[in-house]
C-alpha atoms as a PDB file:
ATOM      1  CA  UNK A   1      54.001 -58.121   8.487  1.00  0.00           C
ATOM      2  CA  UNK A   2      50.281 -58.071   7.614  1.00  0.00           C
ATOM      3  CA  UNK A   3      48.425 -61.417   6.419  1.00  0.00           C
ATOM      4  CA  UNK A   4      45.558 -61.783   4.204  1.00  0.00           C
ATOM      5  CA  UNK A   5      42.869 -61.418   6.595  1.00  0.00           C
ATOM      6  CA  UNK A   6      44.523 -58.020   8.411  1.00  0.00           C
ATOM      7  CA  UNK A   7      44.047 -56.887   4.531  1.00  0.00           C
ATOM      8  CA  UNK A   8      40.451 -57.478   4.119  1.00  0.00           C
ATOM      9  CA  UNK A   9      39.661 -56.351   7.357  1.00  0.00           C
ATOM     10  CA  UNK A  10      40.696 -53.258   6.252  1.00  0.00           C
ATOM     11  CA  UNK A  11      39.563 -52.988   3.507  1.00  0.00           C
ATOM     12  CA  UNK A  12      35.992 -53.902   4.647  1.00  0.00           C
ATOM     13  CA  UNK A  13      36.766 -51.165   7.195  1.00  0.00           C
ATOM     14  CA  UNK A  14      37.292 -48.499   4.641  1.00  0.00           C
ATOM     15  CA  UNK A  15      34.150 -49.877   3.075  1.00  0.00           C
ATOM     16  CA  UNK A  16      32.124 -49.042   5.623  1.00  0.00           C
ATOM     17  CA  UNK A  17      33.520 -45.739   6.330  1.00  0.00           C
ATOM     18  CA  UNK A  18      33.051 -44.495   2.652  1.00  0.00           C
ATOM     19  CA  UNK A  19      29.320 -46.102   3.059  1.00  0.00           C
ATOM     20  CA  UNK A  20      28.402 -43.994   6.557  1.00  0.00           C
ATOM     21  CA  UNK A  21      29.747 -40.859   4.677  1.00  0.00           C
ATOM     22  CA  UNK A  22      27.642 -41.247   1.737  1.00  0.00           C
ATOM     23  CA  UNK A  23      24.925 -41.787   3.827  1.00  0.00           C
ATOM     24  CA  UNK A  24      25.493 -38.776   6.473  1.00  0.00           C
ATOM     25  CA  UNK A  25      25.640 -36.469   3.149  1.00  0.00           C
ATOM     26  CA  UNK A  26      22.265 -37.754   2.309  1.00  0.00           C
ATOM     27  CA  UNK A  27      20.853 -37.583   4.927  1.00  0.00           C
ATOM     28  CA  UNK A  28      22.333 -34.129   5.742  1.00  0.00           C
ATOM     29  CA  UNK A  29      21.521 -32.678   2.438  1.00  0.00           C
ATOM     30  CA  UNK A  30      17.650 -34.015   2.748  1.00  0.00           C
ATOM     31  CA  UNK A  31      17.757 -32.393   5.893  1.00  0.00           C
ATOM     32  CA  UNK A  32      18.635 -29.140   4.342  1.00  0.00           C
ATOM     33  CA  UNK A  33      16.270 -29.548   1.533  1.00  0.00           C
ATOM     34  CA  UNK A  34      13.383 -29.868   3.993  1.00  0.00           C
ATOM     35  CA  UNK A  35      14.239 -26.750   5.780  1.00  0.00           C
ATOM     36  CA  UNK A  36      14.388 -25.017   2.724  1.00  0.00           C
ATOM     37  CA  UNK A  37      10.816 -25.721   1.397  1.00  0.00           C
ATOM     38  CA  UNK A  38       9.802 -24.347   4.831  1.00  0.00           C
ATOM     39  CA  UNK A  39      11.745 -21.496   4.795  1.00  0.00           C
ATOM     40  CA  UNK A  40      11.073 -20.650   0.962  1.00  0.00           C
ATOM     41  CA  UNK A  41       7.200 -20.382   2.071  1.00  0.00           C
ATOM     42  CA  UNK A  42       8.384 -18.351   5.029  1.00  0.00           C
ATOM     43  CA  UNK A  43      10.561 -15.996   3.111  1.00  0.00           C
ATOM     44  CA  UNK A  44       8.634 -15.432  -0.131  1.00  0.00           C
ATOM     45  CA  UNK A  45       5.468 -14.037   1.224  1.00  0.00           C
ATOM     46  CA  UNK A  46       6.998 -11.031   1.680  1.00  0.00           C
ATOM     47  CA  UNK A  47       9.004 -10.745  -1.647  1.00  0.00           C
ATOM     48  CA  UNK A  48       6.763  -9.310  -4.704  1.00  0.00           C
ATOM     49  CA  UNK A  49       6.351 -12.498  -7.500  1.00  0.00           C
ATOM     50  CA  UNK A  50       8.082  -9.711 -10.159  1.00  0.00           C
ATOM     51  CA  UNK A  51      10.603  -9.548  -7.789  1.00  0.00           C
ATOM     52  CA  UNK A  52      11.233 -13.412  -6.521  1.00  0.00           C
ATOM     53  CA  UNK A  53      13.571 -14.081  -9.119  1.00  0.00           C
ATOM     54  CA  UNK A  54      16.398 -11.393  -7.579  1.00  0.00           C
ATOM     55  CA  UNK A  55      15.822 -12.115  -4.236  1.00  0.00           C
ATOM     56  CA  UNK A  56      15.857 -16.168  -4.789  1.00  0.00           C
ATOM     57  CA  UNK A  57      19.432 -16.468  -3.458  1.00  0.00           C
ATOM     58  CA  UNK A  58      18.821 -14.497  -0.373  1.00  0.00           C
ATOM     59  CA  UNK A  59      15.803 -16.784   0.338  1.00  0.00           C
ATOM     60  CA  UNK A  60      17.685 -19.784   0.642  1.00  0.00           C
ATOM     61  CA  UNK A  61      21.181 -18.186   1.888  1.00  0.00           C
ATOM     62  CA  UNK A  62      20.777 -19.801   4.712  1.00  0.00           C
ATOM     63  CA  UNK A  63      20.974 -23.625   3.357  1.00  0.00           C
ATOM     64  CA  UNK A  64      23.456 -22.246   1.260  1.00  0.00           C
ATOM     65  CA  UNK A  65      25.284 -21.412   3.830  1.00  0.00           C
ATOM     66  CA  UNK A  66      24.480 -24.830   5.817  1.00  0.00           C
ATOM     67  CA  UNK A  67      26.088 -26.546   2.870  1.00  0.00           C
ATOM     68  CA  UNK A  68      29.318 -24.709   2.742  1.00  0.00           C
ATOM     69  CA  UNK A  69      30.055 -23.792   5.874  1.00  0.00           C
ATOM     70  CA  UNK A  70      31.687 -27.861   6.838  1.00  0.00           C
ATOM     71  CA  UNK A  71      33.084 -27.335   3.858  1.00  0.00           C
ATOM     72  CA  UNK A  72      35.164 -24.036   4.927  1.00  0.00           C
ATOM     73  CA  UNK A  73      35.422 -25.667   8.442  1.00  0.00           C
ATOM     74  CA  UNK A  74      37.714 -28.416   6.721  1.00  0.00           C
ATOM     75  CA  UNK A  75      39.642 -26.967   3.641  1.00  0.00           C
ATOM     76  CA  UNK A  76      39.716 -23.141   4.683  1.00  0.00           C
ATOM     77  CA  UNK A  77      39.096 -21.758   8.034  1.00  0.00           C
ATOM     78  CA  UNK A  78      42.486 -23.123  10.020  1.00  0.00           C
ATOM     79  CA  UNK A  79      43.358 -19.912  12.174  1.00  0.00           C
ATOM     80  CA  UNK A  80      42.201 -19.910  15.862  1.00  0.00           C
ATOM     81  CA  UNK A  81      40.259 -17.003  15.181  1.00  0.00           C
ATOM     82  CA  UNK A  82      38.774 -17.613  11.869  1.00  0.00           C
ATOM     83  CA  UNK A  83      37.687 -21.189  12.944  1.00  0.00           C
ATOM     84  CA  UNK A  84      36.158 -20.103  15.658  1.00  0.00           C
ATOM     85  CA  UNK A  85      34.147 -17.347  14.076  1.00  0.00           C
ATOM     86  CA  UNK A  86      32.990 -20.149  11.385  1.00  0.00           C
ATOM     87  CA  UNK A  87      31.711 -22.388  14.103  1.00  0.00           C
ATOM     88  CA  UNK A  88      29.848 -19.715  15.748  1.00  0.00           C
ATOM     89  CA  UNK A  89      28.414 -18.764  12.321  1.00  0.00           C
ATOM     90  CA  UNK A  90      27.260 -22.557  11.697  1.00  0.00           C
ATOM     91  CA  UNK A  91      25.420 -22.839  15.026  1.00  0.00           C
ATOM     92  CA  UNK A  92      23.908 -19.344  14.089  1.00  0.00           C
ATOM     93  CA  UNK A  93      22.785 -20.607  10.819  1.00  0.00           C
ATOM     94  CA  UNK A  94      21.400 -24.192  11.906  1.00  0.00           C
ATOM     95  CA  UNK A  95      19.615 -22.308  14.984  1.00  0.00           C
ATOM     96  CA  UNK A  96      17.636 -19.938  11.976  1.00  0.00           C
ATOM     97  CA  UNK A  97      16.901 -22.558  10.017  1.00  0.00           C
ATOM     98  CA  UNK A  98      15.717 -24.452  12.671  1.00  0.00           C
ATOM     99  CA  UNK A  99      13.714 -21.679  13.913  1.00  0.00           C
ATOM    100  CA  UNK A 100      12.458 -20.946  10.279  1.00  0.00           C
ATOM    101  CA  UNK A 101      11.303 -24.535  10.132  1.00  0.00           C
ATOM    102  CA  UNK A 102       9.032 -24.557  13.585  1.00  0.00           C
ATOM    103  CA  UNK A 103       7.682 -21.392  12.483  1.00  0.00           C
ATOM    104  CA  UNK A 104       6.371 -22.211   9.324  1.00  0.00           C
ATOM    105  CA  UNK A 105       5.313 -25.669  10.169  1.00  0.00           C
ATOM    106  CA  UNK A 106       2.947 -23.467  12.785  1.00  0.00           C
ATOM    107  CA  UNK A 107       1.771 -21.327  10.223  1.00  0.00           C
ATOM    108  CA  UNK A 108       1.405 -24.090   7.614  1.00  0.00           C
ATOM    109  CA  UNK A 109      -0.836 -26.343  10.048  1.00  0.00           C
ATOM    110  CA  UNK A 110      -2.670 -23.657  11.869  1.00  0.00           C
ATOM    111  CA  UNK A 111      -0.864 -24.371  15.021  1.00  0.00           C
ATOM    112  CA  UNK A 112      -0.889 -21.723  17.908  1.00  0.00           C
ATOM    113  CA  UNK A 113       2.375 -20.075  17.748  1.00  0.00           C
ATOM    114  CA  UNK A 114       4.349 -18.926  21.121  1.00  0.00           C
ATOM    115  CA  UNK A 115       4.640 -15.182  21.432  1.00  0.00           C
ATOM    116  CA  UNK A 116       7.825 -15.052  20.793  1.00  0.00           C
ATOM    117  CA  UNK A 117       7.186 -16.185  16.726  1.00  0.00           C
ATOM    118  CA  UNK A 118       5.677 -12.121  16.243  1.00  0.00           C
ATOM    119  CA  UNK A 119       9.243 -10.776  17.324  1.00  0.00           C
ATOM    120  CA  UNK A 120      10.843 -13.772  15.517  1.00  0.00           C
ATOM    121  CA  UNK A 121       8.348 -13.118  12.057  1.00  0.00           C
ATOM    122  CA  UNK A 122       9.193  -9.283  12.053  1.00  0.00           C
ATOM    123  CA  UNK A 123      12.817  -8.357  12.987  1.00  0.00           C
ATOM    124  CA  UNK A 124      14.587 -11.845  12.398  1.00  0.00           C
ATOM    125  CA  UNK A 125      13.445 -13.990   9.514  1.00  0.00           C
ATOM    126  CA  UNK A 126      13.287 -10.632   6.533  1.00  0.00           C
ATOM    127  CA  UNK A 127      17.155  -9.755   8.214  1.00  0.00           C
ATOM    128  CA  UNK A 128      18.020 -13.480   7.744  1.00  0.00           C
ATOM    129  CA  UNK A 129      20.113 -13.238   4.188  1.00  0.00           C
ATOM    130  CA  UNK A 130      21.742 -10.393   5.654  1.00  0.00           C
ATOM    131  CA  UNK A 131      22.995 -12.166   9.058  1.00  0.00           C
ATOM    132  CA  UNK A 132      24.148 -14.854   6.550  1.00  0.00           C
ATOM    133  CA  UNK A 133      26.270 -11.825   4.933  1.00  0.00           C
ATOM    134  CA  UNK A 134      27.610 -10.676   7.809  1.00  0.00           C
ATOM    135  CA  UNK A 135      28.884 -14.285   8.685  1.00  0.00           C
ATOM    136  CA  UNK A 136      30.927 -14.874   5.451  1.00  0.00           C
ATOM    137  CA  UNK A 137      32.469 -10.983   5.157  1.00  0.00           C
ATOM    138  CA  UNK A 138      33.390 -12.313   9.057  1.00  0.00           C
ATOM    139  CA  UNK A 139      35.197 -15.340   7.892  1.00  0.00           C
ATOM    140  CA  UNK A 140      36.929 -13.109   5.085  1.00  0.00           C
ATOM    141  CA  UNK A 141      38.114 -10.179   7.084  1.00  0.00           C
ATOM    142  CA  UNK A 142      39.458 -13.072   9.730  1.00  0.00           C
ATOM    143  CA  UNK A 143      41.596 -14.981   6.625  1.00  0.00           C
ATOM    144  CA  UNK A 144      45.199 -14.645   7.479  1.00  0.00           C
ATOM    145  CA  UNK A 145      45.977 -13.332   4.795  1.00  0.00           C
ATOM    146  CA  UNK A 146      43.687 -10.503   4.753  1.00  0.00           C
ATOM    147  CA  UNK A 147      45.620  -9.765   7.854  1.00  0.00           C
ATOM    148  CA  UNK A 148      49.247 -10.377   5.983  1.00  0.00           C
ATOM    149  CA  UNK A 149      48.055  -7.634   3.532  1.00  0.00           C
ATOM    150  CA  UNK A 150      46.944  -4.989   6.211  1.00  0.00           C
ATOM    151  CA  UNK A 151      50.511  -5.918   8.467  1.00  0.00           C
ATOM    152  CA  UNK A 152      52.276  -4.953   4.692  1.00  0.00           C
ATOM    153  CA  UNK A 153      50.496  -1.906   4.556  1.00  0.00           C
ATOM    154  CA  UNK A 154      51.344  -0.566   7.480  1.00  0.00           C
ATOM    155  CA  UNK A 155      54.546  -1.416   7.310  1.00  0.00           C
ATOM    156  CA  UNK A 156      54.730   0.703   4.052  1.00  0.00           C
ATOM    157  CA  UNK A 157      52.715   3.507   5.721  1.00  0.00           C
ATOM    158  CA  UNK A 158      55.305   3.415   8.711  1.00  0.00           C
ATOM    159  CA  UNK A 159      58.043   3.648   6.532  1.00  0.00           C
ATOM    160  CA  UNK A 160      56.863   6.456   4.552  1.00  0.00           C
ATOM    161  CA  UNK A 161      56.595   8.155   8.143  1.00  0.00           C
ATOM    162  CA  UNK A 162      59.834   7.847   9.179  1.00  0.00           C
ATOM    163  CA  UNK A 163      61.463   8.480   5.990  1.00  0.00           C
ATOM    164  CA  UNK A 164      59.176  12.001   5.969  1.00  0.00           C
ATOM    165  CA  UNK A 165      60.943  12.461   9.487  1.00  0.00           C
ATOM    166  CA  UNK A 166      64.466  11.696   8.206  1.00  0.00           C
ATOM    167  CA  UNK A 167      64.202  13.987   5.673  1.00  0.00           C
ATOM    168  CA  UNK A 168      62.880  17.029   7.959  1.00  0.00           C
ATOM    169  CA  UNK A 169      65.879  16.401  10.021  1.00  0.00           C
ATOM    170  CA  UNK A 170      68.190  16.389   7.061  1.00  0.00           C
ATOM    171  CA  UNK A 171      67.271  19.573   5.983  1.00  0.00           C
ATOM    172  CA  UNK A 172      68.274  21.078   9.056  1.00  0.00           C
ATOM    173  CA  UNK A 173      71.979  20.270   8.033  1.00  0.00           C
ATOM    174  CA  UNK A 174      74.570  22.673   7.661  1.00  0.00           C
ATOM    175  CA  UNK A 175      74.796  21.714   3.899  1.00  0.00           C
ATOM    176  CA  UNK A 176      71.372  22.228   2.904  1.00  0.00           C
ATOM    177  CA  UNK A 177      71.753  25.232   4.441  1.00  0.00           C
ATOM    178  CA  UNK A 178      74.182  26.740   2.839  1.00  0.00           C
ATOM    179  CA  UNK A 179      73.124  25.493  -0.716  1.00  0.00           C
ATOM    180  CA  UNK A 180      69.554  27.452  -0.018  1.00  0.00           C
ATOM    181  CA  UNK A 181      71.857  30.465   0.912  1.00  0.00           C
ATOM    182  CA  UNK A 182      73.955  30.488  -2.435  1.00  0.00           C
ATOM    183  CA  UNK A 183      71.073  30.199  -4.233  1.00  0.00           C
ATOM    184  CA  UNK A 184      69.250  33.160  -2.904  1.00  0.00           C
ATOM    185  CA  UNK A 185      72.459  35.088  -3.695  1.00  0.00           C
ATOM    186  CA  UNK A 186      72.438  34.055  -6.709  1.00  0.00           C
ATOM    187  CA  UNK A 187      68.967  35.106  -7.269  1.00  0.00           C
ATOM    188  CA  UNK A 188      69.578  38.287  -5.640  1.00  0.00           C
ATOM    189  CA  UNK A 189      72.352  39.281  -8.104  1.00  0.00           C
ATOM    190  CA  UNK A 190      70.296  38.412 -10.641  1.00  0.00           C
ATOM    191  CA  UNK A 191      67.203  39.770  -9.961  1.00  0.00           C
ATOM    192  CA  UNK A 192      68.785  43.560  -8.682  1.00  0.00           C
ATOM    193  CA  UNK A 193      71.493  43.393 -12.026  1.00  0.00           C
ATOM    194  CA  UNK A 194      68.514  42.695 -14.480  1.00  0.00           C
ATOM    195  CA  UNK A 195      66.423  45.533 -12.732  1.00  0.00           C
ATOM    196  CA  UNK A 196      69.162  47.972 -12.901  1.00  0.00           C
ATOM    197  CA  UNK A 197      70.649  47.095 -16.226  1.00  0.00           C
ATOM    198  CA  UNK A 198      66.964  47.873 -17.419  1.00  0.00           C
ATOM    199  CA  UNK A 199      66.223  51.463 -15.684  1.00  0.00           C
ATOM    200  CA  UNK A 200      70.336  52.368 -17.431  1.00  0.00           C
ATOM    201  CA  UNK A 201      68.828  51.633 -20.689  1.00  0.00           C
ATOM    202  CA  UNK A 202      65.538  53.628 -20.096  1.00  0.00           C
ATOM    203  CA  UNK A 203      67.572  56.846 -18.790  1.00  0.00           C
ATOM    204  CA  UNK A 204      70.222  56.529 -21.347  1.00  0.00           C
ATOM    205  CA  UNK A 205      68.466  55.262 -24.506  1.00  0.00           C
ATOM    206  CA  UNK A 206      71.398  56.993 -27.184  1.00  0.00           C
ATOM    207  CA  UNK A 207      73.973  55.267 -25.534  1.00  0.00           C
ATOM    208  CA  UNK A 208      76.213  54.466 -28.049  1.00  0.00           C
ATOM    209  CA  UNK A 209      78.118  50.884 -27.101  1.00  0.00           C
ATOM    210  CA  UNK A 210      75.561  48.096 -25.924  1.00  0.00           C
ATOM    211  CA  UNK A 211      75.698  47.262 -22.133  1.00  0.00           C
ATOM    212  CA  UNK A 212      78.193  44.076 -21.715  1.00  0.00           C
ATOM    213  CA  UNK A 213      76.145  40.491 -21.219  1.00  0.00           C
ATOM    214  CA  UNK A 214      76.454  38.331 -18.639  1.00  0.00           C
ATOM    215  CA  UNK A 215      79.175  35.433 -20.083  1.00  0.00           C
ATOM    216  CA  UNK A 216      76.229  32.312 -20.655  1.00  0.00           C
ATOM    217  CA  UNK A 217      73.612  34.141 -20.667  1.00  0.00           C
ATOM    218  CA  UNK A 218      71.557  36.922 -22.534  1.00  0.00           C
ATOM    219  CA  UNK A 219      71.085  39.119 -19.344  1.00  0.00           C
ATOM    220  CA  UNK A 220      72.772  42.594 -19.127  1.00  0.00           C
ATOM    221  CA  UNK A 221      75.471  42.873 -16.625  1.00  0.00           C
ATOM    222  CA  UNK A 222      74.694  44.972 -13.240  1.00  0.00           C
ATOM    223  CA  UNK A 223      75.946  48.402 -13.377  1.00  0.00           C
ATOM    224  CA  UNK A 224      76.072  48.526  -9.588  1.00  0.00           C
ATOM    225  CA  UNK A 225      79.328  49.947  -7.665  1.00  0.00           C
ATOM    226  CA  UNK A 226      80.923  47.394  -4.977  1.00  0.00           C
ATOM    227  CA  UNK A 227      79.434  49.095  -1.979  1.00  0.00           C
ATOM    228  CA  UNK A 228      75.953  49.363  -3.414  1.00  0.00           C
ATOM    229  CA  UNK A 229      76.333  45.638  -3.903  1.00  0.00           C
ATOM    230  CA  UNK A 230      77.404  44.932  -1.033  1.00  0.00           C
ATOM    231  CA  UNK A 231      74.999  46.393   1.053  1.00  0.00           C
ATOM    232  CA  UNK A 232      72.210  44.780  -0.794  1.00  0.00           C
ATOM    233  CA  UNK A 233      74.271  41.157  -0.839  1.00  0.00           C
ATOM    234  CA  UNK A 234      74.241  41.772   3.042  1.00  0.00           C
ATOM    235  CA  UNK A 235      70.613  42.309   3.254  1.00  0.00           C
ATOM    236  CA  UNK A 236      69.840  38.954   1.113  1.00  0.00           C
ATOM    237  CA  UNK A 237      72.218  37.465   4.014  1.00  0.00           C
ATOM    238  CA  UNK A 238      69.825  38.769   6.681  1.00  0.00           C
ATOM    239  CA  UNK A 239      66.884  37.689   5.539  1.00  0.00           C
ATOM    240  CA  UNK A 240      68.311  34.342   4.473  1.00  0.00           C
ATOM    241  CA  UNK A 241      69.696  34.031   8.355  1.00  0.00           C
ATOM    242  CA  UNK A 242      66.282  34.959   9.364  1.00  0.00           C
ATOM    243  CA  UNK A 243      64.565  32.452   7.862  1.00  0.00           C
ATOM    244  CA  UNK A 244      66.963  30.176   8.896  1.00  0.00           C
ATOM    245  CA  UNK A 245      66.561  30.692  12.591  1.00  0.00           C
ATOM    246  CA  UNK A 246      62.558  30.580  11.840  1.00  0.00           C
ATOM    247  CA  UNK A 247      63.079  27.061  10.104  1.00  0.00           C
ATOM    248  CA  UNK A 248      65.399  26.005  13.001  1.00  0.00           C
ATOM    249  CA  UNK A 249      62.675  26.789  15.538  1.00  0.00           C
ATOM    250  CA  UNK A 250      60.207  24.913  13.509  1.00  0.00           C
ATOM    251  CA  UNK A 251      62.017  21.777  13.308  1.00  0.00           C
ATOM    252  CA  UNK A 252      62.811  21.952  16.825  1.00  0.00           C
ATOM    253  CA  UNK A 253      59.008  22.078  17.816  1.00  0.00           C
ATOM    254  CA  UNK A 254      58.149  19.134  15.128  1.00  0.00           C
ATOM    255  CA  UNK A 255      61.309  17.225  16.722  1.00  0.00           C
ATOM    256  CA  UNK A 256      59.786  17.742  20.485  1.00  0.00           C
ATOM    257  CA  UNK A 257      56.575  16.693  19.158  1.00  0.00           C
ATOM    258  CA  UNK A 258      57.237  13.942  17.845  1.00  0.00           C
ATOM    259  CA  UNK A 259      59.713  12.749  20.536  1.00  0.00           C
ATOM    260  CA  UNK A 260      58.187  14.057  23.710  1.00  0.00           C
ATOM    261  CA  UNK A 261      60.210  11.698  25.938  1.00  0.00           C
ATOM    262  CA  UNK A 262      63.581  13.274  24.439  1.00  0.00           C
END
């Protein structure tokens, strides 16, 4: 059981605690505001004045970035991964701007500056909003559910494979089969009784009684005799087992392929 003084030592603790956070954002936030006057003069002499007003976001990505980045570390980033990438990023970002500052504080007073400041001034500090870019689209592509959403899509993309397998196998059946075969006899006896029906009527055109239809339909009926008809139904049979076998073959090689172990 807590007394009265356990209370308001606690409470004088939480005091304190809210006081050295309002002060570490101060003083963290000043700190960012002087590196950003430095690194505004840095970055702007090489942006046009007509053109400062676009690239004004860029210039000062980098304190941007040094604001929200213990932000992200504390409310977003909680994957291994993802953290660790934002931690790297934030020591990447307070090294630049720390750079950015020593630099321009050089310039600014007329200091000597090391040798190293040329290489620094011309590859590093105009690619600086751009390494700030790459840091974020990091922390993004490394969000856990970005990587939920790709593990779904591949999932549907596997499915979608195997089903297209399934149903290459399935029309190897013995049912398939023969429903493709009574088809093309179908067709057959269509196709040669329409052709046939049609040369009669051009050789005989005084014929006196109409050629008998095909019941359903508006198609003449073959005038073919039975061994005429068979010969060609035969033939349709041939070809149909021919293309069979072909298919068969097919289907075996796709089958080994994509089962080599089998």
């Amino acid at each position: 059981m807590s007394n009265v003084g356990d209370v308001l030592s606690e409470s004088k603790n939480k005091a304190l605690k809210v006081l050295a956070i309002f002060a570490s954002i101060v003083v963290y936030v000043a700190g960012l505001l002087y590196a950003g006057v430095h690194n505004y003069t840095l970055m702007t002499k090489g942006v046009p004045d007509d053109l400062l007003i676009w690239a004004i976001l860029g210039v000062v990505s980098l304190e941007i970035s040094a604001l929200m980045l213990p932000i992200a570390l504390h409310w977003w980033t909680h994957s291994p991964l993802q953290r660790f990438a934002a931690f790297g990023f934030y020591l990447l970002d307070l090294g630049l701007l720390f750079f950015n500052v020593v630099t321009d504080y050089g310039m600014t007073a007329g200091m000597g500056l090391p040798a190293w400041s040329a290489l620094y001034l011309t590859y590093i500090v105009p690619a600086t909003p751009l390494l700030a870019a790459a840091g974020w689209s990091l922390i993004w592509l490394l969000d856990p559910s970005e990587r939920e959403r790709a593990m779904v899509e591949t999932l549907k993309a596997s499915t979608r494979e195997a089903l297209a397998s399934r149903i290459a196998v399935a029309a190897k059946e013995a049912d398939v089969n023969g429903l493709v075969e009574q088809a093309a006899i179908r067709m057959a006896f269509d196709i040669v009784g329409s052709t046939v029906s049609h040369a009669s009527r051009r050789a005989l055109p005084s014929a006196g009684a109409a050629p008998a239809l095909v019941e359903g339909t508006t198609r003449p009926a073959p005038a073919l005799d039975p061994q005429t008809l068979a010969v060609i139904v035969q033939a349709v049979k041939t070809e149909i087992q021919k293309d069979k076998t072909k298919s068969n073959g097919h289907h075996a090689e796709e089958a080994a392929r994509l089962n080599p172990t089998a």
